[in-house]
N, C-alpha and C. Protein backbone atom coordinates (compact mmCIF):
# COMPACT_ATOMS: atom_id res chain seq x y z
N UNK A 1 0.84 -1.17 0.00
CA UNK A 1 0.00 0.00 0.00
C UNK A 1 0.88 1.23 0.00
N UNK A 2 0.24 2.29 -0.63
CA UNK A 2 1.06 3.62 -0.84
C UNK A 2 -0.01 4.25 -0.29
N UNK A 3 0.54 5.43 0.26
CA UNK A 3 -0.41 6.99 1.17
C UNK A 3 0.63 8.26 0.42
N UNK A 4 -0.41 9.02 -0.46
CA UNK A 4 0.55 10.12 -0.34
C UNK A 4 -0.21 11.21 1.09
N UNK A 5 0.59 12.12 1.77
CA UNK A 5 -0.29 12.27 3.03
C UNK A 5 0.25 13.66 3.08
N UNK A 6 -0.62 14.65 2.85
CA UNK A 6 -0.61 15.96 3.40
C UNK A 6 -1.49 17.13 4.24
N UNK A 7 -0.60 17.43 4.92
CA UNK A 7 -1.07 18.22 6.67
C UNK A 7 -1.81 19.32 5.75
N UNK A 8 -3.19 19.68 6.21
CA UNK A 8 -4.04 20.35 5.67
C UNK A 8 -4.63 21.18 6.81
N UNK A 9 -4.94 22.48 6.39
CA UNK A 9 -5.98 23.19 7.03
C UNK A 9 -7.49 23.24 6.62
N UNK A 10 -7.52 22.90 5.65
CA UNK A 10 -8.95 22.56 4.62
C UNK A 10 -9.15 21.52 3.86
N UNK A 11 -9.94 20.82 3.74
CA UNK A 11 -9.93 20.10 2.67
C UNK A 11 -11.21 19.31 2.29
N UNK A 12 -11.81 18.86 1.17
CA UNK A 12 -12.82 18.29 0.81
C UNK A 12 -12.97 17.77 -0.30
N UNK A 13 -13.57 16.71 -0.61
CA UNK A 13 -14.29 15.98 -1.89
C UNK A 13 -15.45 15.92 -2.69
N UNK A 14 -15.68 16.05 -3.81
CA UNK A 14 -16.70 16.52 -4.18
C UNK A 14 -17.16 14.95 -5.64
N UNK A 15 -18.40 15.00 -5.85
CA UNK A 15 -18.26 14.48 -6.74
C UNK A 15 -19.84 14.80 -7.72
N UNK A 16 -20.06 14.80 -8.58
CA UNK A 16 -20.82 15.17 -9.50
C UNK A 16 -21.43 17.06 -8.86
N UNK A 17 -20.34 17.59 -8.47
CA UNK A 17 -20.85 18.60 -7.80
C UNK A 17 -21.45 18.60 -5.77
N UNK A 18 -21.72 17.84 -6.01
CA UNK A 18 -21.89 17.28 -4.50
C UNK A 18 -20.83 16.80 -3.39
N UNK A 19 -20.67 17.57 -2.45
CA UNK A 19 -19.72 16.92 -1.32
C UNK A 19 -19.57 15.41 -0.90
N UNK A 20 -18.82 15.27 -0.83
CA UNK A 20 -19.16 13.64 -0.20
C UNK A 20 -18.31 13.48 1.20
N UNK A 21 -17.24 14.11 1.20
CA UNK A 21 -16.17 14.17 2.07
C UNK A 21 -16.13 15.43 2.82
N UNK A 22 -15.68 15.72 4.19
CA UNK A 22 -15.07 17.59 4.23
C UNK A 22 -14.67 16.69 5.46
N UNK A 23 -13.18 17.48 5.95
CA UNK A 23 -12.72 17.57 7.50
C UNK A 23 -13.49 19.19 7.83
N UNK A 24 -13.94 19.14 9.07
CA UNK A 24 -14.37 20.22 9.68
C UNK A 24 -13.61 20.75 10.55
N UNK A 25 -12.65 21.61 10.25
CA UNK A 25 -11.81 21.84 11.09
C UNK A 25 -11.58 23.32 11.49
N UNK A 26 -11.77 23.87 12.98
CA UNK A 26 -12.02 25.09 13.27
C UNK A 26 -10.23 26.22 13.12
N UNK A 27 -11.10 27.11 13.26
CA UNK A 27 -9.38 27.80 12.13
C UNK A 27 -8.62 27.43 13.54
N UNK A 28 -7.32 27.50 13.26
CA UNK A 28 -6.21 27.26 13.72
C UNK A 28 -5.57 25.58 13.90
N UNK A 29 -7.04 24.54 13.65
CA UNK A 29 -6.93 23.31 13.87
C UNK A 29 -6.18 22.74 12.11
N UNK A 30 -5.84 21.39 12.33
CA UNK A 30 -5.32 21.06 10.69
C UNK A 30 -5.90 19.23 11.27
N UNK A 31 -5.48 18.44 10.04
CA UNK A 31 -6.05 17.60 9.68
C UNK A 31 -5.20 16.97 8.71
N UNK A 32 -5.25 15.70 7.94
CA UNK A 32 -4.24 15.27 7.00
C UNK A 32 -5.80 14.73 5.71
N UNK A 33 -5.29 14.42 4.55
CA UNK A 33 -5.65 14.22 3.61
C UNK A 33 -4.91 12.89 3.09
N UNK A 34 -5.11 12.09 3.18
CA UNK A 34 -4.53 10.67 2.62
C UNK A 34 -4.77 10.28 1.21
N UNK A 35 -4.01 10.33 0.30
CA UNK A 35 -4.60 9.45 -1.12
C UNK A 35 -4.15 8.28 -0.95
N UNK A 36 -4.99 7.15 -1.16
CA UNK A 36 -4.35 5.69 -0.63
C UNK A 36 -4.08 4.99 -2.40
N UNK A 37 -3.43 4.10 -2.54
CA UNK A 37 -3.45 3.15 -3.35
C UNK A 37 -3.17 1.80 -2.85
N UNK A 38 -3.17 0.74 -3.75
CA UNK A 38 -3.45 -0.30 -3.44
C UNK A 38 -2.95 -1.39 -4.75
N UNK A 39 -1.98 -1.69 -4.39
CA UNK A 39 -0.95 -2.87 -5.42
C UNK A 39 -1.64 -4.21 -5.08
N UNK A 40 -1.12 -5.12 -6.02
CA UNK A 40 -2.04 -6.40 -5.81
C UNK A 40 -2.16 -7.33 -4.54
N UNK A 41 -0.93 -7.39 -3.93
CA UNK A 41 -0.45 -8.05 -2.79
C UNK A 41 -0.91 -7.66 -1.45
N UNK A 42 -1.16 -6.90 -1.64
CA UNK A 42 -1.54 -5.93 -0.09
C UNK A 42 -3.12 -6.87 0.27
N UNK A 43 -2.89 -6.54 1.58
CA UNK A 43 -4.01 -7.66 2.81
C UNK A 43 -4.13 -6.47 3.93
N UNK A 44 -4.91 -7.49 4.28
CA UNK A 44 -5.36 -6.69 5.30
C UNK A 44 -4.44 -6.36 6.61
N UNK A 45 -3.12 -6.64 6.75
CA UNK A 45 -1.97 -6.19 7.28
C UNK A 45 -1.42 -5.45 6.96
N UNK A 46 -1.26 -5.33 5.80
CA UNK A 46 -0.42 -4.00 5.46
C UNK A 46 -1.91 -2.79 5.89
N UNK A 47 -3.26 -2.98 5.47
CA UNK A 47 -4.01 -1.93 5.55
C UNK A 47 -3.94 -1.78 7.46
N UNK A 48 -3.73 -1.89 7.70
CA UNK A 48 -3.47 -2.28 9.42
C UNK A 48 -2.43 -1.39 9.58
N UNK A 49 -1.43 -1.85 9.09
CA UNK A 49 -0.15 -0.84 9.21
C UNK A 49 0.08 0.17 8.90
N UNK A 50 -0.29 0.76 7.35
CA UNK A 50 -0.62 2.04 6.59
C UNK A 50 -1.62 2.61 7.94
N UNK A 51 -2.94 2.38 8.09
CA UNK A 51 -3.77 3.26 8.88
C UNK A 51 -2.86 3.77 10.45
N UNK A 52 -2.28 2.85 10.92
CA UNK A 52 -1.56 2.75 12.49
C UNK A 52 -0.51 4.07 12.19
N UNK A 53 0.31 3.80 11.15
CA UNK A 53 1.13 5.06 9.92
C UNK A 53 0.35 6.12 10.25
N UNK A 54 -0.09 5.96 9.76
CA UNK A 54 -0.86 7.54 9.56
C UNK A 54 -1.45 8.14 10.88
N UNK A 55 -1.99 7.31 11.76
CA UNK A 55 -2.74 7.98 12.70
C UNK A 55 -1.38 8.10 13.78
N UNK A 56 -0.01 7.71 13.74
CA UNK A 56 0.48 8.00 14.70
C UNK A 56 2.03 8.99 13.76
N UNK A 57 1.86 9.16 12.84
CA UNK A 57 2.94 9.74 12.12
C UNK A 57 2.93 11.26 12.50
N UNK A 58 4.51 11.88 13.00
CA UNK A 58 4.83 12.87 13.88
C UNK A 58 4.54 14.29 13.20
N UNK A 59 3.80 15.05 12.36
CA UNK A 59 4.17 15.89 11.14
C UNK A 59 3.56 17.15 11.62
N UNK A 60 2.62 17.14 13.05
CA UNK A 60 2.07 18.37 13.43
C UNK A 60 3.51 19.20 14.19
N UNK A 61 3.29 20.34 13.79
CA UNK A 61 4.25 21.28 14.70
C UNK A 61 3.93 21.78 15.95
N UNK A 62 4.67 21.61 17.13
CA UNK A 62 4.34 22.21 17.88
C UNK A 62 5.09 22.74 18.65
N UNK A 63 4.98 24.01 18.66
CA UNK A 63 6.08 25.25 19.35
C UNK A 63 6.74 24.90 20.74
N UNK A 64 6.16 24.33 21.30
CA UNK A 64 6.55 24.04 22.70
C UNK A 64 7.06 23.09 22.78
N UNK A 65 7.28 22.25 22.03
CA UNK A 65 7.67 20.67 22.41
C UNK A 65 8.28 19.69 21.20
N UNK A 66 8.03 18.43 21.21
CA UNK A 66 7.83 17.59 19.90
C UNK A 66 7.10 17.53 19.20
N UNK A 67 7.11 17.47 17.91
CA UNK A 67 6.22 17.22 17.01
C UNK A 67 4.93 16.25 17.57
N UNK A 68 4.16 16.28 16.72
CA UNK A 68 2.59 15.18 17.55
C UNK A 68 2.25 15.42 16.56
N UNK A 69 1.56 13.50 16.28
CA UNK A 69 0.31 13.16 15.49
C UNK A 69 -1.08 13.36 15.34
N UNK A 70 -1.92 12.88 14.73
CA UNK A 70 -2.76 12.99 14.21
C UNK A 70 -3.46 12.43 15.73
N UNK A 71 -2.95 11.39 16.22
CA UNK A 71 -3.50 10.32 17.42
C UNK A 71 -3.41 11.49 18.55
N UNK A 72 -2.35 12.34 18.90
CA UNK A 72 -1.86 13.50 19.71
C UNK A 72 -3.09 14.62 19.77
N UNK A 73 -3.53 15.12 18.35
CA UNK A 73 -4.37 15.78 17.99
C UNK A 73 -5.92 15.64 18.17
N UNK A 74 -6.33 14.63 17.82
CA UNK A 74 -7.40 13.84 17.03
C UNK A 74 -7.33 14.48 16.25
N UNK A 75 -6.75 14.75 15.34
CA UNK A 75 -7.02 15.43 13.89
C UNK A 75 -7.72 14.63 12.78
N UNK A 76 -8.62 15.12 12.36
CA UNK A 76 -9.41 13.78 11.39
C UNK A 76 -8.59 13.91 10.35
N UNK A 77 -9.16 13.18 9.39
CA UNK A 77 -7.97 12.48 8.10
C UNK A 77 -9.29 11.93 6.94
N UNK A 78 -9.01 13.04 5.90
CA UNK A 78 -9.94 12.94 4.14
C UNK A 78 -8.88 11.55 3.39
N UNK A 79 -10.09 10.17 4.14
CA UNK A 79 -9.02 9.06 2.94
C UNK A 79 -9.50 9.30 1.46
N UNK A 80 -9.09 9.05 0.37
CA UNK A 80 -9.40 9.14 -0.96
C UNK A 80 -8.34 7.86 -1.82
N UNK A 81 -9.31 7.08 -2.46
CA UNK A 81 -7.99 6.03 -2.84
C UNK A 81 -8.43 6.72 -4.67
N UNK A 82 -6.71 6.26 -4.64
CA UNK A 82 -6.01 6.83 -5.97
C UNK A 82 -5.40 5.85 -6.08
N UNK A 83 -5.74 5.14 -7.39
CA UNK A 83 -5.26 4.20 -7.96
C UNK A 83 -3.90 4.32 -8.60
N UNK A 84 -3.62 5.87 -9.03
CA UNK A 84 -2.71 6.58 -10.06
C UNK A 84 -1.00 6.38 -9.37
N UNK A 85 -1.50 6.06 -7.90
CA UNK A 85 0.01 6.18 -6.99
C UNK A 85 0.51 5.20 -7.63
N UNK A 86 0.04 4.04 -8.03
CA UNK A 86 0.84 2.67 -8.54
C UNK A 86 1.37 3.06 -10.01
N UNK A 87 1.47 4.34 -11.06
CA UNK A 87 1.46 4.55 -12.06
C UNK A 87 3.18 4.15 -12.65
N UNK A 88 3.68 3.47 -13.55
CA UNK A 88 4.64 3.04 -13.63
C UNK A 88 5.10 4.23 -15.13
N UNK A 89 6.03 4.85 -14.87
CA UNK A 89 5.94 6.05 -16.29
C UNK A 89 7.72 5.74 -16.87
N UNK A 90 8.05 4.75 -16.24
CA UNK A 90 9.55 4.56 -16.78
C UNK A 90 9.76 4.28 -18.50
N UNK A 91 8.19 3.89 -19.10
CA UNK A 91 8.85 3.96 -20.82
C UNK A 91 7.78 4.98 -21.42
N UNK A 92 8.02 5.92 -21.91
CA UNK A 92 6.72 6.37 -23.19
C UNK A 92 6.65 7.59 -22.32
N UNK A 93 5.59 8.24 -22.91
CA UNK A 93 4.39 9.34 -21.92
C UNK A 93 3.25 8.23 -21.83
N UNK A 94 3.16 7.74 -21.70
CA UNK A 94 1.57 7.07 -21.58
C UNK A 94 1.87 5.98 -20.54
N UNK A 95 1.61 6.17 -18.97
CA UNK A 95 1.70 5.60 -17.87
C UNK A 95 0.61 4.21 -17.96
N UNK A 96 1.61 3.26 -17.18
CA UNK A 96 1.15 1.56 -16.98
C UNK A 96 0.49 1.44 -15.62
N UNK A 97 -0.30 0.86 -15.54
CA UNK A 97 -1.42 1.04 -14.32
C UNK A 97 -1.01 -0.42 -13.94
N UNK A 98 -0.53 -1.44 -14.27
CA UNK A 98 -0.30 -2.64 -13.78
C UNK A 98 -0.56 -2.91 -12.52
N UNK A 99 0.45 -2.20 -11.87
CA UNK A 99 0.76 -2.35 -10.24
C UNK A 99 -0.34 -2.22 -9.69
N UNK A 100 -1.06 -1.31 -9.94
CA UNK A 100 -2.52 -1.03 -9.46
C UNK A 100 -3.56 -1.53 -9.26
N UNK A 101 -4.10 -2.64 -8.03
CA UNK A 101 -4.86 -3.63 -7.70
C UNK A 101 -6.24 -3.16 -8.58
N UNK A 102 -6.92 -3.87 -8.95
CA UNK A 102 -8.12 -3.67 -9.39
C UNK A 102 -8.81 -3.60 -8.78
N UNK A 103 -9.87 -2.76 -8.80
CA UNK A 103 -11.09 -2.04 -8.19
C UNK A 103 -12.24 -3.39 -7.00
N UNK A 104 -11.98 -4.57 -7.90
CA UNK A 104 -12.70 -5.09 -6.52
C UNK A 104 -11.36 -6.17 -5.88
N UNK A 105 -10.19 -6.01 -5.91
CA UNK A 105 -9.16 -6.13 -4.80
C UNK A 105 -9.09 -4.82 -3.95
N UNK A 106 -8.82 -3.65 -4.72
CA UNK A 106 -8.50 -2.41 -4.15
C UNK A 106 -9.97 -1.77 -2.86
N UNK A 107 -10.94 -1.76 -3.40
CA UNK A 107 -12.00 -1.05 -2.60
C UNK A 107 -12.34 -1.66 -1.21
N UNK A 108 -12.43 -2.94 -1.06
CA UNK A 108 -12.31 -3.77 0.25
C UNK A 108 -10.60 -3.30 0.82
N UNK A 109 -9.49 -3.54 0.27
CA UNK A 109 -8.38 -2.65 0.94
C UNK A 109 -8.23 -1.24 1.51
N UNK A 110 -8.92 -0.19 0.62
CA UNK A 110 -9.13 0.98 0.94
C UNK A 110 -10.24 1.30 1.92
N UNK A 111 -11.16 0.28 2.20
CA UNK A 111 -12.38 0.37 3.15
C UNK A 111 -11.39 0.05 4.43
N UNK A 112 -10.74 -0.85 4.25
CA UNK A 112 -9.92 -1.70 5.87
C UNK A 112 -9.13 -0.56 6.19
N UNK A 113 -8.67 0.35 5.51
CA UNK A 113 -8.12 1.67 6.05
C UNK A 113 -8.50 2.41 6.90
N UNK A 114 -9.61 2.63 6.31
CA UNK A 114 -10.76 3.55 6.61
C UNK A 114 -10.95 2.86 8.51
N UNK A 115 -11.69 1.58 8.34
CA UNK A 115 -12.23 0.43 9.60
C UNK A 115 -11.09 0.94 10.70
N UNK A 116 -9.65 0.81 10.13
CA UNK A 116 -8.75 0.53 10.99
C UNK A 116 -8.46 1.98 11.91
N UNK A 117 -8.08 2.92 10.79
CA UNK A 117 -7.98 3.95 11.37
C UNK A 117 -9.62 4.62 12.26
N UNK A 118 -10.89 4.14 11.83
CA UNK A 118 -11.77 4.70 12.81
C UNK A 118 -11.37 3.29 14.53
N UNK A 119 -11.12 2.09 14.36
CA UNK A 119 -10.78 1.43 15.45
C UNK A 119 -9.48 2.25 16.08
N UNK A 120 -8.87 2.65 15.82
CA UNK A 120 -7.61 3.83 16.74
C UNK A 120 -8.53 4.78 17.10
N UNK A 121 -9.66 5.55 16.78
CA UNK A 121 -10.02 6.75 17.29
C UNK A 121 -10.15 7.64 16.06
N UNK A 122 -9.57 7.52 15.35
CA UNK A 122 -10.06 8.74 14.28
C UNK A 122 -11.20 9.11 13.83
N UNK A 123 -11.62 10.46 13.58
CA UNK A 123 -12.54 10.66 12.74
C UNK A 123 -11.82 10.85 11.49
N UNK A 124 -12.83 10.28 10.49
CA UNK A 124 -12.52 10.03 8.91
C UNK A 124 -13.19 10.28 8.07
N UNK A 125 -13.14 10.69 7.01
CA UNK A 125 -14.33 11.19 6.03
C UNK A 125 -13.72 10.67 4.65
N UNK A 126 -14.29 10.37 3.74
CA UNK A 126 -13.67 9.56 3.04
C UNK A 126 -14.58 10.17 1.43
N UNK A 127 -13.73 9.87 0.32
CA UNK A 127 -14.24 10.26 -1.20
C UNK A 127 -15.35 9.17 -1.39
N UNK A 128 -15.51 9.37 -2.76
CA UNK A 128 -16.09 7.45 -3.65
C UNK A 128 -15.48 6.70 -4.34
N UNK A 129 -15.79 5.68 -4.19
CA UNK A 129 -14.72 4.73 -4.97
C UNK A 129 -14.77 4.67 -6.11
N UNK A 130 -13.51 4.87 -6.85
CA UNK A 130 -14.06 5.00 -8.26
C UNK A 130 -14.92 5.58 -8.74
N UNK A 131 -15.23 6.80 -7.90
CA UNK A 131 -16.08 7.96 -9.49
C UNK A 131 -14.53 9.15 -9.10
N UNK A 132 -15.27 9.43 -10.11
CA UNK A 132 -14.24 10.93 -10.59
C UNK A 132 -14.48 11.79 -9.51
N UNK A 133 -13.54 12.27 -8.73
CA UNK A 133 -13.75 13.45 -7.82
C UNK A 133 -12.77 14.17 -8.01
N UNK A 134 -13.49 15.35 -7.26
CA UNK A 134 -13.01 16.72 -7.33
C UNK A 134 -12.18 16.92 -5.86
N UNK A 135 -11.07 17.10 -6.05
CA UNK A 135 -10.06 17.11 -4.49
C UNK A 135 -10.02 18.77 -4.07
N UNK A 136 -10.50 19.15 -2.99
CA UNK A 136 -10.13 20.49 -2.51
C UNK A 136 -9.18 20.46 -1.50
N UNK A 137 -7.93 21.20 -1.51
CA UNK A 137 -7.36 21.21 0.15
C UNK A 137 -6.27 22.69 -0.29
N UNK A 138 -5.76 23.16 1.26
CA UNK A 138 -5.46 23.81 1.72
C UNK A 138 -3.88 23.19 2.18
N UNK A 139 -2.82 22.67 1.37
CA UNK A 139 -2.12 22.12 2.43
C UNK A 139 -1.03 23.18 3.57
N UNK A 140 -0.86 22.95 4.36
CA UNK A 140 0.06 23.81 5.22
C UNK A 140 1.04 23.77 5.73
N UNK A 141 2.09 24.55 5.19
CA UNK A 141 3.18 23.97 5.47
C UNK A 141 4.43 24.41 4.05
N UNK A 142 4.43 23.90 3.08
CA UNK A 142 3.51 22.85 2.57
C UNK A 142 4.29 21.74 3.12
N UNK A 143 3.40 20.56 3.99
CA UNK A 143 3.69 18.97 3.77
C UNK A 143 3.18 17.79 3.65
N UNK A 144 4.16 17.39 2.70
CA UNK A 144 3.66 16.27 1.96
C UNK A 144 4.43 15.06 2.02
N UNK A 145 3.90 13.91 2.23
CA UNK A 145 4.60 12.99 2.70
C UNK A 145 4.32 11.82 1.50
N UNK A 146 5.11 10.81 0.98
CA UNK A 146 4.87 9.39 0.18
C UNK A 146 4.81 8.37 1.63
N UNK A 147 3.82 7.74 1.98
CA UNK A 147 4.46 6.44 3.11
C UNK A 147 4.33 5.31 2.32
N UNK A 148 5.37 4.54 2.22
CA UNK A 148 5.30 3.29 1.72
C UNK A 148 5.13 1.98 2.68
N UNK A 149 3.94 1.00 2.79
CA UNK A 149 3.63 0.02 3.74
C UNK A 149 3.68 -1.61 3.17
């Protein structure tokens, strides 16, 4: 599993015009934005591990002290799976989707994300699977993280 993961002050999903997703987050608060993908091999351990990743990964700043997570925070977290992270572009312009689990391997993986990280405590808000959406965010900072699981 791949997360690309960036610390947001805003962010939301939209799809045929309609919201489907938003972190609600009051000003000064932030939140992360996850795009997940999902290679063929991946189980429900790695989705275990990616979510545990994310909800305890150090990336908030804080003036007084050590950095703190998302788990530190409760900061909620916009999952969105993106198939495109697996995109292989090493021959041509025209990218190979291979790596990229198919939609009914991938959507049960990207749901166990979702499961795992609400079993830690998170609040989560999440895109649709496979329709076309519209990504809004605010990132801050800017940071942006690849986690590889």
């Amino acid at each position: 599993m791949r997360a690309v993961v960036q610390r947001v002050s805003a962010a939301s999903v939209s799809v045929d015009g309609e919201v489907v997703g938003t972190l609600d987050l009051p000003a000064g608060h932030l939140g992360l934005v996850a795009l997940v993908g999902v290679t063929h091999d991946d189980d429900a351990a790695a989705a275990a591990k990616l979510a545990d990743k994310l909800w305890r990964l150090r990336i908030f700043h804080a003036p007084d002290g050590p950095e703190r997570s998302a788990a530190d925070l409760a900061a909620p977290i916009l999952v969105i799976s993106q198939f495109t992270l697996y995109a292989n572009t090493d021959k041509g312009r025209r990218p190979s989707w291979n790596a990229a689990a198919p939609g009914p391997v991938a959507e049960p993986m990207v749901e166990a994300v979702v499961a795992e990280l609400r079993g830690l405590g998170a609040t989560v808000a999440t895109g649709r699977f496979g329709a076309h959406m519209q990504v809004a965010l605010t990132n801050d900072g800017p940071v942006t993280l690849i986690v590889d699981v």
